[in-house]
C-alpha atoms as a PDB file:
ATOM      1  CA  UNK A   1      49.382  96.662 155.749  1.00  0.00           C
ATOM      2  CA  UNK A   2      46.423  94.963 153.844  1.00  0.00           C
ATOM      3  CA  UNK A   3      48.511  96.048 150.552  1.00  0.00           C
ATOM      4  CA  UNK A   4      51.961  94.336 151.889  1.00  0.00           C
ATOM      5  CA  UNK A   5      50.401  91.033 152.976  1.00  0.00           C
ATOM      6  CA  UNK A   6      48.740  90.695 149.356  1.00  0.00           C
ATOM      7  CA  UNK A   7      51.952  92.449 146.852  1.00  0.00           C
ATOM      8  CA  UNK A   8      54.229  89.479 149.581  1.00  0.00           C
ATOM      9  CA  UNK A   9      51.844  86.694 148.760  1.00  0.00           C
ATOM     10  CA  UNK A  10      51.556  87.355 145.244  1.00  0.00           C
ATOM     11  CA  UNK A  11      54.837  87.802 144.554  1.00  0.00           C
ATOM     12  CA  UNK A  12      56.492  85.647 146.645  1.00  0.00           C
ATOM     13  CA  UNK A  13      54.007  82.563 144.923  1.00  0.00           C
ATOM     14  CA  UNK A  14      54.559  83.986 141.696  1.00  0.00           C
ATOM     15  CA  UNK A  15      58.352  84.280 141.735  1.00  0.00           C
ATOM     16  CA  UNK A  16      58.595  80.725 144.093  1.00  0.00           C
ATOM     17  CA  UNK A  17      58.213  78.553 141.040  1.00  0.00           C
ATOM     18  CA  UNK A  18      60.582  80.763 138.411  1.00  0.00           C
ATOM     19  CA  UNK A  19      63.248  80.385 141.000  1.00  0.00           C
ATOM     20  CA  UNK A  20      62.796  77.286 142.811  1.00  0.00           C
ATOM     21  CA  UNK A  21      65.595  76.983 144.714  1.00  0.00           C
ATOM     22  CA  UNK A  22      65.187  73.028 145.668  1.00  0.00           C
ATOM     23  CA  UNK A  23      65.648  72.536 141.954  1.00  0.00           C
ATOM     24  CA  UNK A  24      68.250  75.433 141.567  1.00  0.00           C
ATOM     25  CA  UNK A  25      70.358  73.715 144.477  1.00  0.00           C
ATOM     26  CA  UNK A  26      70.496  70.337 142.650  1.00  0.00           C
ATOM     27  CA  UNK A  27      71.454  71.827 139.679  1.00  0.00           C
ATOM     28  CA  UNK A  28      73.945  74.274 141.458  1.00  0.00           C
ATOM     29  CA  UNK A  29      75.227  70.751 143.073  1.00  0.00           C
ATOM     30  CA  UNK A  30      75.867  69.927 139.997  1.00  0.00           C
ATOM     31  CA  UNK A  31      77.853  72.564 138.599  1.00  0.00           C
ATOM     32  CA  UNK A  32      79.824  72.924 141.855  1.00  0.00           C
ATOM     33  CA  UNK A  33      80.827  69.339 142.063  1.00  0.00           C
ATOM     34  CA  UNK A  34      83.130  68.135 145.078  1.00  0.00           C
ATOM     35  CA  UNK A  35      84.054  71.363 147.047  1.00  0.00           C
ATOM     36  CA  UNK A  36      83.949  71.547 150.940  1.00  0.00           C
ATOM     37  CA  UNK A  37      81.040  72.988 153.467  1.00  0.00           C
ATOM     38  CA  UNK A  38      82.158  76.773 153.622  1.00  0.00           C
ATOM     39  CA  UNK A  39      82.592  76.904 149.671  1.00  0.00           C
ATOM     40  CA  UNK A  40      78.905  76.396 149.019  1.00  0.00           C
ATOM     41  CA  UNK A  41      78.041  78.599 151.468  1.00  0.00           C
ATOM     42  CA  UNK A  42      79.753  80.871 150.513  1.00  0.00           C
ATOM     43  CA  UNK A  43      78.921  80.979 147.101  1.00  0.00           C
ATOM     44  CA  UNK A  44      75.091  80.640 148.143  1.00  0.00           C
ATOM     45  CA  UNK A  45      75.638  84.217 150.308  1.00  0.00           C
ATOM     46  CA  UNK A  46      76.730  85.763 147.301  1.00  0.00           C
ATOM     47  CA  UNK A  47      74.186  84.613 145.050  1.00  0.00           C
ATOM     48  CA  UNK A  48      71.269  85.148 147.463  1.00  0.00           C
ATOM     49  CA  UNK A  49      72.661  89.224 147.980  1.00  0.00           C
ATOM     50  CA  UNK A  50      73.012  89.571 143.840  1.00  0.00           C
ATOM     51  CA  UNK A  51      69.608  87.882 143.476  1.00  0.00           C
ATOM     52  CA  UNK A  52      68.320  89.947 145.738  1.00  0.00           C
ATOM     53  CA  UNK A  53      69.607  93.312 144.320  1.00  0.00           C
ATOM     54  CA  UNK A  54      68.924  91.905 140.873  1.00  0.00           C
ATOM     55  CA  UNK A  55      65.213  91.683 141.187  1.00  0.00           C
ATOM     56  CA  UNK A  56      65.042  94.748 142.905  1.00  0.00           C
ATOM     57  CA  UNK A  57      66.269  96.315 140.613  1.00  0.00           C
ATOM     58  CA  UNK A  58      64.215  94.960 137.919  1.00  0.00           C
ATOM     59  CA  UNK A  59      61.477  95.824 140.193  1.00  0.00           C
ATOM     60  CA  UNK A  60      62.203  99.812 141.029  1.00  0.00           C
ATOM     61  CA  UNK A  61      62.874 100.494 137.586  1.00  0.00           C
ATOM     62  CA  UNK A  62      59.421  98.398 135.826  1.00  0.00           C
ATOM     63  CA  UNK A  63      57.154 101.422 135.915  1.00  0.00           C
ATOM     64  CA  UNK A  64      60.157 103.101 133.785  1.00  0.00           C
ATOM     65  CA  UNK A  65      60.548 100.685 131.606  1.00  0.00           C
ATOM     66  CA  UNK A  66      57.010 100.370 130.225  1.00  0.00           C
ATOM     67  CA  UNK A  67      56.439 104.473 130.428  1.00  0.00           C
ATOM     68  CA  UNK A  68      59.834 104.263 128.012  1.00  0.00           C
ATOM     69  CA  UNK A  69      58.124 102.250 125.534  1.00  0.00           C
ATOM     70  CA  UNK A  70      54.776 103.416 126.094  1.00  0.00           C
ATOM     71  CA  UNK A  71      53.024 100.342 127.449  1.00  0.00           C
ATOM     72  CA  UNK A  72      50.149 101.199 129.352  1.00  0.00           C
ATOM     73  CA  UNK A  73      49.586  99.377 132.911  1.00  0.00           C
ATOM     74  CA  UNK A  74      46.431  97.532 132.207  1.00  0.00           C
ATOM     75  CA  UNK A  75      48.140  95.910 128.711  1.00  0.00           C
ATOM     76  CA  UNK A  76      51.607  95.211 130.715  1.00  0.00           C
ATOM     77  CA  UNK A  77      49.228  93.330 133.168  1.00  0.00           C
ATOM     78  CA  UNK A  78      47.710  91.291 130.545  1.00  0.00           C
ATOM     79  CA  UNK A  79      50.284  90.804 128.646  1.00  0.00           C
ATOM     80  CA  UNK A  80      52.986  89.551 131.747  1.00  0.00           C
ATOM     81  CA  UNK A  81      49.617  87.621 133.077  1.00  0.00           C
ATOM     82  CA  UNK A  82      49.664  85.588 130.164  1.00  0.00           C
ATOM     83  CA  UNK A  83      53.340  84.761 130.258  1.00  0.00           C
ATOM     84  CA  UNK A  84      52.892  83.634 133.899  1.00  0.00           C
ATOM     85  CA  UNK A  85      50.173  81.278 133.168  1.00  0.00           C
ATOM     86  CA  UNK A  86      51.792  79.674 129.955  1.00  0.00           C
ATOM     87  CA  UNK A  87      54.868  79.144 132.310  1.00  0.00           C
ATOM     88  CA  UNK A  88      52.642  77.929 135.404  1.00  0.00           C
ATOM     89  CA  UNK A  89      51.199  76.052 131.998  1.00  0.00           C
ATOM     90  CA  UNK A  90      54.171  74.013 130.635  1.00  0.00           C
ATOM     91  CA  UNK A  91      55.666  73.347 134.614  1.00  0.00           C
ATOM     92  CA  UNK A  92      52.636  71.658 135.217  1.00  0.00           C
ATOM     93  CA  UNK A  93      52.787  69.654 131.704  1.00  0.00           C
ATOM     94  CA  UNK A  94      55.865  68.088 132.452  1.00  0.00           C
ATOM     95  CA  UNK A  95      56.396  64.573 132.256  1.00  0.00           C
ATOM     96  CA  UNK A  96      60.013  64.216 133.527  1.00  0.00           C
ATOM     97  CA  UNK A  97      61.311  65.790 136.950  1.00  0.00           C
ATOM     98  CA  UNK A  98      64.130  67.812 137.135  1.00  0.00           C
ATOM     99  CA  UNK A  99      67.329  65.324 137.133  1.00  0.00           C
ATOM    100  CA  UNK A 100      68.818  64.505 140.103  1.00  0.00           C
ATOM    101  CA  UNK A 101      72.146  66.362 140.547  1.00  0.00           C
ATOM    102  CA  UNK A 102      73.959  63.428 141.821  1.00  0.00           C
ATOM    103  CA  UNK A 103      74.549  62.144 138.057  1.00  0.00           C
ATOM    104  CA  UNK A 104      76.285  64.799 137.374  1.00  0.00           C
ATOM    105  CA  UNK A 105      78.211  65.793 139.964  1.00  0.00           C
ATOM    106  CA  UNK A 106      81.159  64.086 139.082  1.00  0.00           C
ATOM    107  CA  UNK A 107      83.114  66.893 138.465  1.00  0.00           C
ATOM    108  CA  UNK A 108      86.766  67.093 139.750  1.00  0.00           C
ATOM    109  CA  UNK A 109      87.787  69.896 142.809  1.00  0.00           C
ATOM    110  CA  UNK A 110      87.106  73.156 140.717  1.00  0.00           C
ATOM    111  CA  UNK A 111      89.369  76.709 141.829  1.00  0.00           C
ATOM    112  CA  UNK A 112      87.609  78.726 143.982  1.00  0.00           C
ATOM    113  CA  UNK A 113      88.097  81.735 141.907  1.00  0.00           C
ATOM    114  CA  UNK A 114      86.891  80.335 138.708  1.00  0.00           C
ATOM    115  CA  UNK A 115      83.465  79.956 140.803  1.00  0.00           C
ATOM    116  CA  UNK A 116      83.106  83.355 141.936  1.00  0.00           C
ATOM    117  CA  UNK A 117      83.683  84.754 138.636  1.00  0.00           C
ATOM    118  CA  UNK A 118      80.514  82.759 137.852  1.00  0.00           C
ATOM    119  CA  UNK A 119      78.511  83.695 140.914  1.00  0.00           C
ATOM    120  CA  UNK A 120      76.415  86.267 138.761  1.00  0.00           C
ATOM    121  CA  UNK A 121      76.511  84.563 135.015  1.00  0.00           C
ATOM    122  CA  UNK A 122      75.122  82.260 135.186  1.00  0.00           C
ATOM    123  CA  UNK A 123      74.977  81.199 138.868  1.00  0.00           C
ATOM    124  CA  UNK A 124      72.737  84.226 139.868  1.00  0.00           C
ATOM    125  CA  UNK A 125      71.564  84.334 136.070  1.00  0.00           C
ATOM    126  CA  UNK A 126      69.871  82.777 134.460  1.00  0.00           C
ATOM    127  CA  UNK A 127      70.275  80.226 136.768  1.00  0.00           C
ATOM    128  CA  UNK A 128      68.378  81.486 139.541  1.00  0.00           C
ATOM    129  CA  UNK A 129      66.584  84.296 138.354  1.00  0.00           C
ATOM    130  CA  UNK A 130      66.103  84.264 134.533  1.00  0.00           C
ATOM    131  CA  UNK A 131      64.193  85.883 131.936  1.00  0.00           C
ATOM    132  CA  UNK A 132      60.745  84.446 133.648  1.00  0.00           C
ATOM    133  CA  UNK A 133      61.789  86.040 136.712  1.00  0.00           C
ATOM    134  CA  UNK A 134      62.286  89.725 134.603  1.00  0.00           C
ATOM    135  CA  UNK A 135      58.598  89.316 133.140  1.00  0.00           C
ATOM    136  CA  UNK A 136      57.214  88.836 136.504  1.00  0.00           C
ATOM    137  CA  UNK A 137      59.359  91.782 138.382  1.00  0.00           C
ATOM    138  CA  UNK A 138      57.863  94.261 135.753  1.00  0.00           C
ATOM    139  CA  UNK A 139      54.606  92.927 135.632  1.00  0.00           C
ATOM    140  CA  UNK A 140      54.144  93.052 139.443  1.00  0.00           C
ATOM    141  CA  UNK A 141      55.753  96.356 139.329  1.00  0.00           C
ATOM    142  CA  UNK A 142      53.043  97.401 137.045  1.00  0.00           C
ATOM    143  CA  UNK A 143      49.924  96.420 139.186  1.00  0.00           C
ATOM    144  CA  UNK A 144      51.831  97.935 142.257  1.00  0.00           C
ATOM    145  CA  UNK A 145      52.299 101.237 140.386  1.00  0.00           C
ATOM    146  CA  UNK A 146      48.370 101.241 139.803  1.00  0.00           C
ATOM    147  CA  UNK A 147      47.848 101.195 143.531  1.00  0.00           C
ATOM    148  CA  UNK A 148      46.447 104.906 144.991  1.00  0.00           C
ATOM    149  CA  UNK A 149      48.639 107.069 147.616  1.00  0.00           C
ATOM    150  CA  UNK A 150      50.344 104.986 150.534  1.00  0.00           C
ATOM    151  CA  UNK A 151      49.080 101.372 149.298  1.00  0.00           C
ATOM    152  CA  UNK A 152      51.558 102.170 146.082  1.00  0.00           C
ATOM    153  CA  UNK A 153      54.637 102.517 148.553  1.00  0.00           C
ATOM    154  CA  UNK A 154      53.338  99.426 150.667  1.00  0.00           C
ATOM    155  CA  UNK A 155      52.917  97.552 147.732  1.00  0.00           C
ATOM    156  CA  UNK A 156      56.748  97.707 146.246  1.00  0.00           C
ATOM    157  CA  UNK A 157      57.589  96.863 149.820  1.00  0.00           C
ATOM    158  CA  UNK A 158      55.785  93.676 149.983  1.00  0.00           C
ATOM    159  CA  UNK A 159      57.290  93.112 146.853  1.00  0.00           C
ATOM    160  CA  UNK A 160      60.721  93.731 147.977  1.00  0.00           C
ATOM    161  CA  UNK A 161      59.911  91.611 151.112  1.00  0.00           C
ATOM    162  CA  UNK A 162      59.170  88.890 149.239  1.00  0.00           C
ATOM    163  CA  UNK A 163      62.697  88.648 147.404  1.00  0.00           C
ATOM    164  CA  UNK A 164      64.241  89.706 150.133  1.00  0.00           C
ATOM    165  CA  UNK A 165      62.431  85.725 151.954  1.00  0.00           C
ATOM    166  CA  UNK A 166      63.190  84.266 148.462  1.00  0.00           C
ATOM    167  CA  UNK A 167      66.853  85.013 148.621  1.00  0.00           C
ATOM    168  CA  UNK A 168      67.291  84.032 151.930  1.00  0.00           C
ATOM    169  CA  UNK A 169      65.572  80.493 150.861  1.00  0.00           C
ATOM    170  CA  UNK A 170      68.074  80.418 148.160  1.00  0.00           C
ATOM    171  CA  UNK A 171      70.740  80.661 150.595  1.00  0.00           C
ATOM    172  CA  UNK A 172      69.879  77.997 153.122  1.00  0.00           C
ATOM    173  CA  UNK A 173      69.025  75.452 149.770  1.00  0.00           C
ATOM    174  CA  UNK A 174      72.216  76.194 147.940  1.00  0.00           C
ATOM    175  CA  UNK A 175      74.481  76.677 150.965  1.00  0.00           C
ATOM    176  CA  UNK A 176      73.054  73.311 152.302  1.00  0.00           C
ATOM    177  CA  UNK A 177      72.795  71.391 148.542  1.00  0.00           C
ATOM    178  CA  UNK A 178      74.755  68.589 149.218  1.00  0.00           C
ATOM    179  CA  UNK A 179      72.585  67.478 152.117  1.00  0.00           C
ATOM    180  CA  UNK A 180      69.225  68.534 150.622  1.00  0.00           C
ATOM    181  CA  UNK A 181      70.484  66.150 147.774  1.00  0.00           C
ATOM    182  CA  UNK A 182      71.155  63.309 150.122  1.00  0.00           C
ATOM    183  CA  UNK A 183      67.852  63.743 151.721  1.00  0.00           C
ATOM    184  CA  UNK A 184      65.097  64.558 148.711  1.00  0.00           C
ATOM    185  CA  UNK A 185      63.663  62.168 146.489  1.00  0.00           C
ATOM    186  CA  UNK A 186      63.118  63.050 142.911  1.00  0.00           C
ATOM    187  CA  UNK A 187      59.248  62.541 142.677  1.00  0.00           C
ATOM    188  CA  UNK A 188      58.922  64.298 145.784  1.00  0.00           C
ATOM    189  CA  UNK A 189      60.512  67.865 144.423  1.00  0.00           C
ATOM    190  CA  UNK A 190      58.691  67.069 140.910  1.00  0.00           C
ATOM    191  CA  UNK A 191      55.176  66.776 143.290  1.00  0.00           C
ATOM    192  CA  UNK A 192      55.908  69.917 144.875  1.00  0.00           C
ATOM    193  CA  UNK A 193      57.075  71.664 141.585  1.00  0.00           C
ATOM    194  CA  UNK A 194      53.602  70.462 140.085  1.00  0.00           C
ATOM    195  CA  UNK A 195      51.453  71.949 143.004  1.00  0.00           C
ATOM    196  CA  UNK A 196      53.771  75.142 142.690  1.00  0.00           C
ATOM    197  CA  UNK A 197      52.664  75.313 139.127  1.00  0.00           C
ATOM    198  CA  UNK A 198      49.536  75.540 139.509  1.00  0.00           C
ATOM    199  CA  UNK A 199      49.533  78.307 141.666  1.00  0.00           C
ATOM    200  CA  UNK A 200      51.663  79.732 138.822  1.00  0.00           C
ATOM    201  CA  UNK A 201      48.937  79.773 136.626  1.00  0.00           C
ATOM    202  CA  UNK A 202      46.285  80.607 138.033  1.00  0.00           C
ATOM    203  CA  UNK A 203      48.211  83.658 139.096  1.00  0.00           C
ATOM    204  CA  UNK A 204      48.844  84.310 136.258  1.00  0.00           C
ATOM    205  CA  UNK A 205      45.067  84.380 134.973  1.00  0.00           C
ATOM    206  CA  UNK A 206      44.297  86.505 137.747  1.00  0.00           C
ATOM    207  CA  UNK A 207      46.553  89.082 136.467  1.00  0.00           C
ATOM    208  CA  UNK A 208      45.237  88.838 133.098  1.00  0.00           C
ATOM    209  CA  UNK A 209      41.979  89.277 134.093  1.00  0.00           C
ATOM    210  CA  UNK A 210      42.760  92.213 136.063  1.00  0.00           C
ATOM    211  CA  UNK A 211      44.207  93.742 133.224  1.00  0.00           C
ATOM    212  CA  UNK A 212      41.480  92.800 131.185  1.00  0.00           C
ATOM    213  CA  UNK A 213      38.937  94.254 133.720  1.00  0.00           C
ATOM    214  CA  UNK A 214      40.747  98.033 133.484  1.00  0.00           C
ATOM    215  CA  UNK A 215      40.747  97.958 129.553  1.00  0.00           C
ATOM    216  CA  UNK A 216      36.992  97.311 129.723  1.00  0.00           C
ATOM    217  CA  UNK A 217      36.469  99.860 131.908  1.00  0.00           C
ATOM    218  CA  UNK A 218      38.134 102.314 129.705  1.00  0.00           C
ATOM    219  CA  UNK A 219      35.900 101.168 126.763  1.00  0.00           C
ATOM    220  CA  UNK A 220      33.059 101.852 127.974  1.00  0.00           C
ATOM    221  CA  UNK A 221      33.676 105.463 129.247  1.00  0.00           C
END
């Protein structure tokens, strides 16, 4: 259990910023334009289920992706810690929020089946979960994988819980865009984002430093 409450925390912290889905509804706002209640909604259900299996899938198939290339666990945790904390990094050195999507949702009514043919590229990605979102999947794939007996299993599955509450935040902000929109001020979701980022980071030098830890301890045996 121990091993599901921290893999759910640190995942779900670490992935919160890559995604953010207050600033991916205003942008999906955007994109959308003018288009009635049950059309975002449903285009934010199928987005939320292909994030989902997206990261996932990232996620089961980490450990073979760095035994492919020969990346050991404790350099892959270094190496993905580093990325997180120069992201965590450059979201917190912003000077500009993200714009609002009302200036540029002045698109006119847009078919319904041009959107769903979007609704993975680039709605899902790399809209919602981009590259960032890849480095952290492996990397926290990693660092479960170097878990001992059950708290390896519990581990993925706090990982997988966390997308699973991730995706189902993506759904209520971009089913619900228009009227998060209405309702959110812009230096309000850049205050958040900046708090966010910070957590970002200093994730992401924990995870370098646990890396780090395991390489010293194999120099000195």
């Amino acid at each position: 259990m121990k091993a599901v409450l921290t893999f759910f925390g640190l995942s779900f912290s670490a992935l919160l910023p890559l995604i953010n889905p207050l600033g991916g509804a205003l942008v999906f706002l955007g994109l959308i334009g003018p288009a009635p209640p049950a059309v975002y909604r449903r285009l934010a259900k199928r987005i939320a289920i292909n994030t989902s299996l997206f990261l996932i899938l990232i996620e089961s198939a980490g450990a073979a992706i760095i035994k492919f290339f020969g990346i050991s666990l404790p350099v892959m945790q270094v190496s993905g810690g580093l990325v997180l904390a120069a992201m965590g990094w450059r979201l917190l050195s912003q000077d500009q929020p993200t714009p609002a999507a009302a200036d540029t949702a002045t698109s006119p009514e847009t078919d319904l089946a041009s959107l769903e043919s979007k609704v993975f590229y680039p709605l899902t990605f790399p809209i919602t979960a981009g590259p960032g979102c890849i480095v952290v999947m492996i990397t926290l794939s990693a660092q479960a994988s170097a878990q001992r007996g059950f708290a390896d299993v519990a581990a993925h599955g706090g990982i997988a819980l966390a997308v699973a509450v991730l995706s189902a935040v993506v759904f209520v902000c971009y089913g619900f865009a228009p009227m998060i929109a209405a309702r959110i001020k812009p230096q309000t979701a850049h205050g958040v984002q900046r708090v966010i980022a910070f957590v970002l980071l200093s994730i992401g030098v924990q995870i370098t430093w646990n890396g780090l830890a395991m390489l010293f301890g194999t120099l000195r045996r």
